[in-house]
PDB file of N, CA and C in Angstrom:
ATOM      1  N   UNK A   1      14.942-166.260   3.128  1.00  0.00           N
ATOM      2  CA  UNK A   1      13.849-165.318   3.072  1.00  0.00           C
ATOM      3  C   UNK A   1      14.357-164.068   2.368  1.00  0.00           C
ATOM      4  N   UNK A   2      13.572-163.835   1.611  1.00  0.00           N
ATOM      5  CA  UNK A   2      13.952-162.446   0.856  1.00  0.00           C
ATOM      6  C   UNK A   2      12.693-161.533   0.925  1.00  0.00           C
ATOM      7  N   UNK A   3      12.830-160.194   0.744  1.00  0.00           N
ATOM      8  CA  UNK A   3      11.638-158.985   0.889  1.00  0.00           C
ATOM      9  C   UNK A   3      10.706-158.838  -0.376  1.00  0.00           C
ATOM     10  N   UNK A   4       9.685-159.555   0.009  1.00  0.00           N
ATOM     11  CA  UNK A   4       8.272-159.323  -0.786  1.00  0.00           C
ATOM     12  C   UNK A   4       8.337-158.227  -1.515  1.00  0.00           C
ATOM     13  N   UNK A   5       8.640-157.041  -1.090  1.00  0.00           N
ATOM     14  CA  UNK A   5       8.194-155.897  -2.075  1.00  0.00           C
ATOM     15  C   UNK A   5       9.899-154.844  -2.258  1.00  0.00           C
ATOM     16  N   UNK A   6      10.488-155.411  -1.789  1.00  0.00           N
ATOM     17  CA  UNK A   6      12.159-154.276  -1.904  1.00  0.00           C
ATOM     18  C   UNK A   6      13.421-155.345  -2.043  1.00  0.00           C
ATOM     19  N   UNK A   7      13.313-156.775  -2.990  1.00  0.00           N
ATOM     20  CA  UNK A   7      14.234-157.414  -3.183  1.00  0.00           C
ATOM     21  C   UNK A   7      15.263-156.309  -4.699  1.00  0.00           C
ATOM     22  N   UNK A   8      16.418-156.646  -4.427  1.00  0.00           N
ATOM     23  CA  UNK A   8      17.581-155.807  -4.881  1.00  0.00           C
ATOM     24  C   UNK A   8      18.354-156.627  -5.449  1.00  0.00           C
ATOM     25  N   UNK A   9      19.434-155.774  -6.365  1.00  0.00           N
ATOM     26  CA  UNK A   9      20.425-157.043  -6.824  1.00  0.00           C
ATOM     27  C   UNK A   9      20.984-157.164  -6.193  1.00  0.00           C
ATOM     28  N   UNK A  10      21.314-156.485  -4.970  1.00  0.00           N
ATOM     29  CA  UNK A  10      22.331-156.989  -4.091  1.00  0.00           C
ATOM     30  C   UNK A  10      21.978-158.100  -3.444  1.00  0.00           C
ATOM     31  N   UNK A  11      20.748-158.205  -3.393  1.00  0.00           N
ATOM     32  CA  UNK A  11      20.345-159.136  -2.056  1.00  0.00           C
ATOM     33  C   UNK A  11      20.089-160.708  -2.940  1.00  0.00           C
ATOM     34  N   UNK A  12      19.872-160.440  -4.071  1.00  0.00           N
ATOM     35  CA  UNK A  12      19.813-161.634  -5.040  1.00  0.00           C
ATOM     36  C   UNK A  12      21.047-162.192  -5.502  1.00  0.00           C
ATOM     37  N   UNK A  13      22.035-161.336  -5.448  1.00  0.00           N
ATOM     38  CA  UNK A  13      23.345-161.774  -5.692  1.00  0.00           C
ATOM     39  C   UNK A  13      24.343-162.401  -3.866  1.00  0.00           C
ATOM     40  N   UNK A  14      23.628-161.898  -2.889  1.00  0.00           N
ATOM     41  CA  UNK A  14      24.109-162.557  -1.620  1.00  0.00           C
ATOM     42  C   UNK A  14      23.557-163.694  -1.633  1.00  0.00           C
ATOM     43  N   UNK A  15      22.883-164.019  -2.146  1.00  0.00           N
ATOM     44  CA  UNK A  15      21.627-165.609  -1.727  1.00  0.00           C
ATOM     45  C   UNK A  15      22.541-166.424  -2.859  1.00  0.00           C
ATOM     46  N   UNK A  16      23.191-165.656  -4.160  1.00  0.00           N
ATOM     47  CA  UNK A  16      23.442-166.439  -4.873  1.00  0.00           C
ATOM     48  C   UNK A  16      24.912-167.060  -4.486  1.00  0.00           C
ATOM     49  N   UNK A  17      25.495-165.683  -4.043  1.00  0.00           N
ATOM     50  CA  UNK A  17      26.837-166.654  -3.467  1.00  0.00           C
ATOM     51  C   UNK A  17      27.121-167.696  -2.428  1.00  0.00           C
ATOM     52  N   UNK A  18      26.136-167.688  -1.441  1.00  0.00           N
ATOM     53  CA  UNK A  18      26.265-168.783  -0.153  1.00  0.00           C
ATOM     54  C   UNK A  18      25.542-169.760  -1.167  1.00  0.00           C
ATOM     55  N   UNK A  19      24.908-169.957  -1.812  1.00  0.00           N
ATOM     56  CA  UNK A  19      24.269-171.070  -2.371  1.00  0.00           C
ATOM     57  C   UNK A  19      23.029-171.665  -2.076  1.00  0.00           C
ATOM     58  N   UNK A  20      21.778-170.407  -2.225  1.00  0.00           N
ATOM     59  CA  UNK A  20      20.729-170.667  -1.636  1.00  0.00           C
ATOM     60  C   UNK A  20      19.814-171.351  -2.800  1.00  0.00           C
ATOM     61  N   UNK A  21      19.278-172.424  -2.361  1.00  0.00           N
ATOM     62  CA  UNK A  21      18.693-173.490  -3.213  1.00  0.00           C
ATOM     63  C   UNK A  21      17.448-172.557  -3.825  1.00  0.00           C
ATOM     64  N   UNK A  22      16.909-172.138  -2.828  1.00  0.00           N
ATOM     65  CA  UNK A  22      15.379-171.745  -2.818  1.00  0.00           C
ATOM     66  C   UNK A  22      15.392-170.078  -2.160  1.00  0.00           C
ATOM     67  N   UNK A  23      14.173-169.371  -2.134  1.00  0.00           N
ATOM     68  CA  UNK A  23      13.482-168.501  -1.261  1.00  0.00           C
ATOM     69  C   UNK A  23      12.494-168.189  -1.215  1.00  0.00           C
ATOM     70  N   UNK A  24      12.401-167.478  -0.340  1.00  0.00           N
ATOM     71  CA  UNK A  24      10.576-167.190  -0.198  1.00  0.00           C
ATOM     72  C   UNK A  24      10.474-165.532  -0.029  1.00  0.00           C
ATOM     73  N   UNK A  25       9.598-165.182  -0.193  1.00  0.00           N
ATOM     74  CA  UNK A  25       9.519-163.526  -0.174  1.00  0.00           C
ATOM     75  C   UNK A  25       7.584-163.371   0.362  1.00  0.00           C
ATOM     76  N   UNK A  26       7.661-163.273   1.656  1.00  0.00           N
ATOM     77  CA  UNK A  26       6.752-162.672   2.591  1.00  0.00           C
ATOM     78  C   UNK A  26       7.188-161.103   3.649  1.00  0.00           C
ATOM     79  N   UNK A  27       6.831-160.839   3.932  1.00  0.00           N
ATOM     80  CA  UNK A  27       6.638-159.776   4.921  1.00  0.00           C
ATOM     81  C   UNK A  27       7.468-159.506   6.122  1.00  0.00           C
ATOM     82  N   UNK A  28       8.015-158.437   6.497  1.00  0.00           N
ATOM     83  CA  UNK A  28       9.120-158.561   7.435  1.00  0.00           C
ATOM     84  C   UNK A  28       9.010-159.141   8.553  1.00  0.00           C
ATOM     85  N   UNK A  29       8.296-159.006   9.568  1.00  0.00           N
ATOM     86  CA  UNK A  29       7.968-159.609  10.785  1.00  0.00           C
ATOM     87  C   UNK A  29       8.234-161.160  10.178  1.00  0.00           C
ATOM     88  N   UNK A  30       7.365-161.608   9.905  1.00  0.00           N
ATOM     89  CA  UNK A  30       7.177-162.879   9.290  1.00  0.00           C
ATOM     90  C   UNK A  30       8.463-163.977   8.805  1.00  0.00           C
ATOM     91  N   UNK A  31       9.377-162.981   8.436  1.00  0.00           N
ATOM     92  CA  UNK A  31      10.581-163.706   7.730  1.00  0.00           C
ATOM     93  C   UNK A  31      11.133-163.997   9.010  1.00  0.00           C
ATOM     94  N   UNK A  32      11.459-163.212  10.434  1.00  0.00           N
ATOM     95  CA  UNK A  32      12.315-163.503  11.626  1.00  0.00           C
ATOM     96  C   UNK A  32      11.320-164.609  12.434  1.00  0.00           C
ATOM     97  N   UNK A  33       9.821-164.526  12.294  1.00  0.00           N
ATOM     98  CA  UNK A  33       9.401-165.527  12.738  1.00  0.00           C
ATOM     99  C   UNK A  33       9.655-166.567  12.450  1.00  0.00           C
ATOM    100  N   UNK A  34       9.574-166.643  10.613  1.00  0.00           N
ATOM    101  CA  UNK A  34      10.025-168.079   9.783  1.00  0.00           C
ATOM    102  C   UNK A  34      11.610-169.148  10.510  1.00  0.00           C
ATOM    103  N   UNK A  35      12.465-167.748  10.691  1.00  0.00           N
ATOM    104  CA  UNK A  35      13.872-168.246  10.792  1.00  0.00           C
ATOM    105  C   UNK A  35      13.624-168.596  12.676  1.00  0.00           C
ATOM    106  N   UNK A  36      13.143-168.037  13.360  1.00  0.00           N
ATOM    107  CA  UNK A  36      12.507-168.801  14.994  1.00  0.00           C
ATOM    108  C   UNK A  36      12.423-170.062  14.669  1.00  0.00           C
ATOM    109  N   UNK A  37      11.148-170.318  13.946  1.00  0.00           N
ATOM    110  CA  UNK A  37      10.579-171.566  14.250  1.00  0.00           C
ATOM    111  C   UNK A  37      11.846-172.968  13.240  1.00  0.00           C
ATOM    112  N   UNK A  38      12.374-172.009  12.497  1.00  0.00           N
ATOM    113  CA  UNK A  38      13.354-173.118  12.014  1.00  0.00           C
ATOM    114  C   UNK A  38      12.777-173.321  10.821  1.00  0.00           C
ATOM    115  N   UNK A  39      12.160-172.827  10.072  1.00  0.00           N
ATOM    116  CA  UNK A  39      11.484-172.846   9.019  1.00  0.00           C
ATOM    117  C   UNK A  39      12.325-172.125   7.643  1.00  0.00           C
ATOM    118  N   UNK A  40      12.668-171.695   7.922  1.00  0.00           N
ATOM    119  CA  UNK A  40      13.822-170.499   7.138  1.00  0.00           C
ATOM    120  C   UNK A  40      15.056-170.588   7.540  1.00  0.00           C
ATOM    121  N   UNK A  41      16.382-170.056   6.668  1.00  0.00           N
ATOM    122  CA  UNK A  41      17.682-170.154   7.653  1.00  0.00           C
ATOM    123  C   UNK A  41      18.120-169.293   7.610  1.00  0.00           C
ATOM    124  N   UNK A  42      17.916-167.887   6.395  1.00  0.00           N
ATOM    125  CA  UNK A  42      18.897-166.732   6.587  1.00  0.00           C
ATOM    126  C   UNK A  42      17.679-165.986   5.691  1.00  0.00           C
ATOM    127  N   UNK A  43      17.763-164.574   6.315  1.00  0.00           N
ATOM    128  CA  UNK A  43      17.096-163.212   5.853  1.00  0.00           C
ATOM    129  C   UNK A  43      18.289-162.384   5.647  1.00  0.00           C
ATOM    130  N   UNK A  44      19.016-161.898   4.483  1.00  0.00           N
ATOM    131  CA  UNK A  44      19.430-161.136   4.091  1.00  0.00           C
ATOM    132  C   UNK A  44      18.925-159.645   3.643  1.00  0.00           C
ATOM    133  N   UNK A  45      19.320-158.330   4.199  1.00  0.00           N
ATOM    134  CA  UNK A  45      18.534-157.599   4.060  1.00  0.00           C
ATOM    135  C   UNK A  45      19.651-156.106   3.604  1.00  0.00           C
ATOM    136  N   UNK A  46      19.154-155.813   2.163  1.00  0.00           N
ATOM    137  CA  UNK A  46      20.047-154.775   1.804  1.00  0.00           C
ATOM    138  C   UNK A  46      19.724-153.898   1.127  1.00  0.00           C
ATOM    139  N   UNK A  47      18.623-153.368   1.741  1.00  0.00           N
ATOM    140  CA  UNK A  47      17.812-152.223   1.792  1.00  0.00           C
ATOM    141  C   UNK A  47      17.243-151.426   3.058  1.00  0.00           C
ATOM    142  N   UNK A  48      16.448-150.184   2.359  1.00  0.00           N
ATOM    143  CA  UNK A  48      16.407-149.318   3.939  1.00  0.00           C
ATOM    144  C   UNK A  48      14.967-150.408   4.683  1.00  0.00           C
ATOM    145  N   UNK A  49      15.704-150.277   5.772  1.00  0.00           N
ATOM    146  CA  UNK A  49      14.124-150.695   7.083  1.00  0.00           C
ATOM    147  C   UNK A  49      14.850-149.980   8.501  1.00  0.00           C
ATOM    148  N   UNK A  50      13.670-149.717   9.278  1.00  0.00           N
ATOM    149  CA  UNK A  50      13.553-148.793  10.058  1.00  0.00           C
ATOM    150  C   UNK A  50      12.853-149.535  11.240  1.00  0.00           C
ATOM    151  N   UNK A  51      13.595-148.795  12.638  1.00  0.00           N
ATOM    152  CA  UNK A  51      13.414-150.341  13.805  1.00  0.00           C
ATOM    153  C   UNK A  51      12.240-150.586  13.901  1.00  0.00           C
ATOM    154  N   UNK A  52      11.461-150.042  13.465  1.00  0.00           N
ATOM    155  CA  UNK A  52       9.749-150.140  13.923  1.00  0.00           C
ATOM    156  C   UNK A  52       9.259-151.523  12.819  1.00  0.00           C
ATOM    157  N   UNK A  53      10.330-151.967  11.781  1.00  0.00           N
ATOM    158  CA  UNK A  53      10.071-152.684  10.851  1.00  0.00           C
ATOM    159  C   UNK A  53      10.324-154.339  11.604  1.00  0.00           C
ATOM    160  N   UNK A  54      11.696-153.802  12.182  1.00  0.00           N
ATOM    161  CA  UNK A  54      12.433-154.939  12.600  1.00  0.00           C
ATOM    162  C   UNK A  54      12.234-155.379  13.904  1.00  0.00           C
ATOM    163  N   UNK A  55      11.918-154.718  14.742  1.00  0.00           N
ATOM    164  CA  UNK A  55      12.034-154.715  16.339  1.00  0.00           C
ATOM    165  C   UNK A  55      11.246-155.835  16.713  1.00  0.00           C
ATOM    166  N   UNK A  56      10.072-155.951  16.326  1.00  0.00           N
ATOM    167  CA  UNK A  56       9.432-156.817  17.496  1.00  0.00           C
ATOM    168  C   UNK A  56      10.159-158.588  16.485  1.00  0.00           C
ATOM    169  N   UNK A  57       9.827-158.807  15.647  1.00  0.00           N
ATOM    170  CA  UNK A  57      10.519-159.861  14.794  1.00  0.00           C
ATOM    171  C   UNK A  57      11.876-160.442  14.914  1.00  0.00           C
ATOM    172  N   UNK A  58      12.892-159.545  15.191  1.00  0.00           N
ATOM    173  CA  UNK A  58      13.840-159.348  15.639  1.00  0.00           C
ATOM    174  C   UNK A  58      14.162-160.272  17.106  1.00  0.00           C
ATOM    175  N   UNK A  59      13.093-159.087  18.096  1.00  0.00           N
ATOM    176  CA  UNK A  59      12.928-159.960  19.590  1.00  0.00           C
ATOM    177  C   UNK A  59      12.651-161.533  19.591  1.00  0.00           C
ATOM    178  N   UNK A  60      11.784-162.035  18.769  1.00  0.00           N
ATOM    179  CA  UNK A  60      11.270-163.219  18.498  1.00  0.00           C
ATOM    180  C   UNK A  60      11.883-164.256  18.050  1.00  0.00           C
ATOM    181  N   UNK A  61      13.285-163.889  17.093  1.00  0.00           N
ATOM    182  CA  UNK A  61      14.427-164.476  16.520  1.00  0.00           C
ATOM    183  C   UNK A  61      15.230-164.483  17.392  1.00  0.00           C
ATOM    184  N   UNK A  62      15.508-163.469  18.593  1.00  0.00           N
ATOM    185  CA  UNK A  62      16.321-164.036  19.371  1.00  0.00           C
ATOM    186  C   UNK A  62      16.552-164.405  20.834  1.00  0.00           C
ATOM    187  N   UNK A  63      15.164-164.634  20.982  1.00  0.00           N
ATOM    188  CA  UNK A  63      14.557-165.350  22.432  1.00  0.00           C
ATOM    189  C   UNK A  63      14.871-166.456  21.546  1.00  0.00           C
ATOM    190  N   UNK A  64      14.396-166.970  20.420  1.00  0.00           N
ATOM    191  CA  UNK A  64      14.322-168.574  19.692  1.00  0.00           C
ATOM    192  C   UNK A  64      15.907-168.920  20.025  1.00  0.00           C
ATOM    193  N   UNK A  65      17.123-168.281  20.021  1.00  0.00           N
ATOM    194  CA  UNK A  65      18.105-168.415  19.731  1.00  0.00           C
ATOM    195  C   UNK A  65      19.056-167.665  18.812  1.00  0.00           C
ATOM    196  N   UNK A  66      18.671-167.335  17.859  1.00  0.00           N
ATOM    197  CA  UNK A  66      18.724-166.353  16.479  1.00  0.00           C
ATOM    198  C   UNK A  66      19.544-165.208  16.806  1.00  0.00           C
ATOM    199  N   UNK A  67      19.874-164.868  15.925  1.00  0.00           N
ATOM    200  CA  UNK A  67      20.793-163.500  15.563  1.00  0.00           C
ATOM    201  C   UNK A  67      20.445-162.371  14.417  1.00  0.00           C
ATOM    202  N   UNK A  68      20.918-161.494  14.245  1.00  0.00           N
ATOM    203  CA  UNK A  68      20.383-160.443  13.482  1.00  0.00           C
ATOM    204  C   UNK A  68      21.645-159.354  13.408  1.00  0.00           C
ATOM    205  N   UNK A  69      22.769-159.511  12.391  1.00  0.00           N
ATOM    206  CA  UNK A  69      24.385-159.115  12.666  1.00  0.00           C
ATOM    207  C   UNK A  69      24.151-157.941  11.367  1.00  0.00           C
ATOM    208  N   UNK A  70      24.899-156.748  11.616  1.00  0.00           N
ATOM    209  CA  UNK A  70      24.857-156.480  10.343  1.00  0.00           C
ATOM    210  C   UNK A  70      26.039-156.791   9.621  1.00  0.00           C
ATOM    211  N   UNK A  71      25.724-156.053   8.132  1.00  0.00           N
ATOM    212  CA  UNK A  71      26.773-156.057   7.208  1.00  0.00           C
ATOM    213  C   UNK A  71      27.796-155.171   7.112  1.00  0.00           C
ATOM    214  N   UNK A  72      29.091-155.542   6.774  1.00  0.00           N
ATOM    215  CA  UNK A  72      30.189-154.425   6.663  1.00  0.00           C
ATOM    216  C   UNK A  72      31.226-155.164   7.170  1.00  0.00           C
ATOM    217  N   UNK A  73      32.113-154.228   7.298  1.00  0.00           N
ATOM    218  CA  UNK A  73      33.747-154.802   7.822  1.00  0.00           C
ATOM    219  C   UNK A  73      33.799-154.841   8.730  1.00  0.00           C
ATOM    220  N   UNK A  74      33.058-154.641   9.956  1.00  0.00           N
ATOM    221  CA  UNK A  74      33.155-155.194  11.275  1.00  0.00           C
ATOM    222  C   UNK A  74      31.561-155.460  11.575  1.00  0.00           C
ATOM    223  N   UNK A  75      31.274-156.543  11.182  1.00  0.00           N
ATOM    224  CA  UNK A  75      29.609-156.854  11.693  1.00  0.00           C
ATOM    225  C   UNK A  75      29.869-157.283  13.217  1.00  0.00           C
ATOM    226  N   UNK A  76      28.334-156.904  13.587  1.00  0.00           N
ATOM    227  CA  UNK A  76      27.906-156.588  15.043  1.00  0.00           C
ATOM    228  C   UNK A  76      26.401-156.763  15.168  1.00  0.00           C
ATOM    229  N   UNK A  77      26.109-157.037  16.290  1.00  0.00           N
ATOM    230  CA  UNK A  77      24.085-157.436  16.231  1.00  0.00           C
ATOM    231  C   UNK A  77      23.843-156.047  15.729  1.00  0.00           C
ATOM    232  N   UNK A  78      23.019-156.097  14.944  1.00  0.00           N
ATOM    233  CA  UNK A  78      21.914-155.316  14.825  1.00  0.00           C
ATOM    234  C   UNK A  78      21.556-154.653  16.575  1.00  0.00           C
ATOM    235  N   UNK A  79      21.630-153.224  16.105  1.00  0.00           N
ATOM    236  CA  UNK A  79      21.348-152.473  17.431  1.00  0.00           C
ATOM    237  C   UNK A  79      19.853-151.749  17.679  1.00  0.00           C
ATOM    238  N   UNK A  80      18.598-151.659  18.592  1.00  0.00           N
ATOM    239  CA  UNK A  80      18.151-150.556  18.586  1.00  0.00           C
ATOM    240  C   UNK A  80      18.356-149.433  19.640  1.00  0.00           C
ATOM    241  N   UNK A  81      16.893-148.229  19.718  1.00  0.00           N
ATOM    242  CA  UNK A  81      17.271-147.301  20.384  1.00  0.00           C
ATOM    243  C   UNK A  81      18.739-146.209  20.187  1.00  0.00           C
ATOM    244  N   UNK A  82      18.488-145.992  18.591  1.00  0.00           N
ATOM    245  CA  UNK A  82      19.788-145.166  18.588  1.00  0.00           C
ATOM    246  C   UNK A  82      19.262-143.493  18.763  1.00  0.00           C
ATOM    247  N   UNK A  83      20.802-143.184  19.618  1.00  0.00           N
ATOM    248  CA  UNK A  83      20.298-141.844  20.065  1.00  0.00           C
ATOM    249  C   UNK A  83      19.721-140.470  19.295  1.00  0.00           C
ATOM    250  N   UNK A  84      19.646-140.234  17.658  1.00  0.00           N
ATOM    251  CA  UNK A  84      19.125-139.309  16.825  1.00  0.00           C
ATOM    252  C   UNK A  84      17.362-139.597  16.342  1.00  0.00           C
ATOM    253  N   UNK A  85      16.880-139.634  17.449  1.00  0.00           N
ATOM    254  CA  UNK A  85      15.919-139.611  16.913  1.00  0.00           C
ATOM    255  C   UNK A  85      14.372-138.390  17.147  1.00  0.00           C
ATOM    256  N   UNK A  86      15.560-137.324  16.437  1.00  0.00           N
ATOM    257  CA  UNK A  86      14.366-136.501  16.156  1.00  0.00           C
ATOM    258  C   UNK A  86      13.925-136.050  14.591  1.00  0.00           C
ATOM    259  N   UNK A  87      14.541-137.457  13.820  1.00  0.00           N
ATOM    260  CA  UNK A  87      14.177-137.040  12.166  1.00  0.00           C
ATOM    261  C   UNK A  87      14.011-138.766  12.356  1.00  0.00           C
ATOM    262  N   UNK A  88      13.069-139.241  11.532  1.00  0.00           N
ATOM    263  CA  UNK A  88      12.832-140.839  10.524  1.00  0.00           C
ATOM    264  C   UNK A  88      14.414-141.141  10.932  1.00  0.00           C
ATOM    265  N   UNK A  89      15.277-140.826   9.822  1.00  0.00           N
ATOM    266  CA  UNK A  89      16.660-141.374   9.391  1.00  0.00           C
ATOM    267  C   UNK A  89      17.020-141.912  10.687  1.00  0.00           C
ATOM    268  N   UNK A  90      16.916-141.386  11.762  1.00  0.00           N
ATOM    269  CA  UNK A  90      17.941-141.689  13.172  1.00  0.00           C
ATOM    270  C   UNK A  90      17.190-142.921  13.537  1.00  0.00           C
ATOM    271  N   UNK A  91      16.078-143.860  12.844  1.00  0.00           N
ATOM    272  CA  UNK A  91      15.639-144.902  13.506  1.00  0.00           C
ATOM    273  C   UNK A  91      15.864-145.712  12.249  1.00  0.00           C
ATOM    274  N   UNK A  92      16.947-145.753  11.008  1.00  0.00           N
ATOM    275  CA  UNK A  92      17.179-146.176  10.296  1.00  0.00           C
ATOM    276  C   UNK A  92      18.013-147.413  10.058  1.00  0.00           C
ATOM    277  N   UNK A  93      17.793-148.635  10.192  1.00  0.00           N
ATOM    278  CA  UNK A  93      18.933-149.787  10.625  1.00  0.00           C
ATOM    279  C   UNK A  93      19.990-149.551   9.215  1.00  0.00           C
ATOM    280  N   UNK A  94      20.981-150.237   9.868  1.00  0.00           N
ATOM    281  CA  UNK A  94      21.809-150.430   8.688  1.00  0.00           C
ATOM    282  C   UNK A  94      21.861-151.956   7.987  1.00  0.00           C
ATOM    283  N   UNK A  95      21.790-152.187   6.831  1.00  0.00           N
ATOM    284  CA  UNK A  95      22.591-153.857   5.831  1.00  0.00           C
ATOM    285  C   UNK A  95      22.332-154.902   7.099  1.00  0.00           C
ATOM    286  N   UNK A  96      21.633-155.576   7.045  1.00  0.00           N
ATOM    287  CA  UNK A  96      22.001-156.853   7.803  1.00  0.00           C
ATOM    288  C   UNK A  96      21.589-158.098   7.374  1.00  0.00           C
ATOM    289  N   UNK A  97      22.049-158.683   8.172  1.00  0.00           N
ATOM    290  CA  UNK A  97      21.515-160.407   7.941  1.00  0.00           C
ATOM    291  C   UNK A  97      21.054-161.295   9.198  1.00  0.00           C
ATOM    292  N   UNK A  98      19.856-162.063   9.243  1.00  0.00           N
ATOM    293  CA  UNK A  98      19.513-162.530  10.669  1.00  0.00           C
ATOM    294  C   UNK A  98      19.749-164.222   9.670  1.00  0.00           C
ATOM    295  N   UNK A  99      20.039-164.529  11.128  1.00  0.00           N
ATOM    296  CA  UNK A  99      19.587-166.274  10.878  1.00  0.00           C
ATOM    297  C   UNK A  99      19.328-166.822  12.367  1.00  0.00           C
ATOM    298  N   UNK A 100      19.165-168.253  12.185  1.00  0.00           N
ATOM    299  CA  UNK A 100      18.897-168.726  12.916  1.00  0.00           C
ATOM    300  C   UNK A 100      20.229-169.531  14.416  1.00  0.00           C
ATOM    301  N   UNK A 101      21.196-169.377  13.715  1.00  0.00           N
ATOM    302  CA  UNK A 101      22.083-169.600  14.595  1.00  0.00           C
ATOM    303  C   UNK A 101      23.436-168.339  14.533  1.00  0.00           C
TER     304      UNK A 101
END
């Protein structure tokens, strides 16, 4: 799954190195639902989104089983509820990638 309206070269060049046959580019919620039901296998995401983007989609990916790790030199789940939030930025996720296992 890739982002309908904010795909990047970065994120076209991650799909290209694991060796992704195919993708699809729908809507955020939608992509963590896709990867739930087993329909999808990895959402790479390397651009800004903000928890209100990710949160409930997120939940849904990982009641299914699913994960949602970010990117960097020590990846870790995807976190919410971070404590700066009296500007936008402080509800700002960082680089990640969800899949299904």
């Amino acid at each position: 799954m890739a982002s309908r309206l904010h795909n990047n070269t970065e994120t076209l060049a991650f799909l290209e190195q694991i060796g992704a046959a195919d993708f699809s580019a729908v809507g955020s919620s939608l992509k963590f639902c896709l990867i739930a039901e087993g329909e999808a296998d990895i959402y790479p995401r390397f651009g800004r989104t903000m928890e209100w983007d990710t949160a409930a989609g997120d939940a849904v990916l990982r009641a299914a089983g699913g994960k949602t790790m970010t990117v960097g030199p020590e990846p870790a789940e995807l976190r919410y509820g971070k404590t700066s939030k009296f500007r936008a930025e402080g509800f700002e996720n960082p680089f990640f990638v969800s899949s299904g296992i």
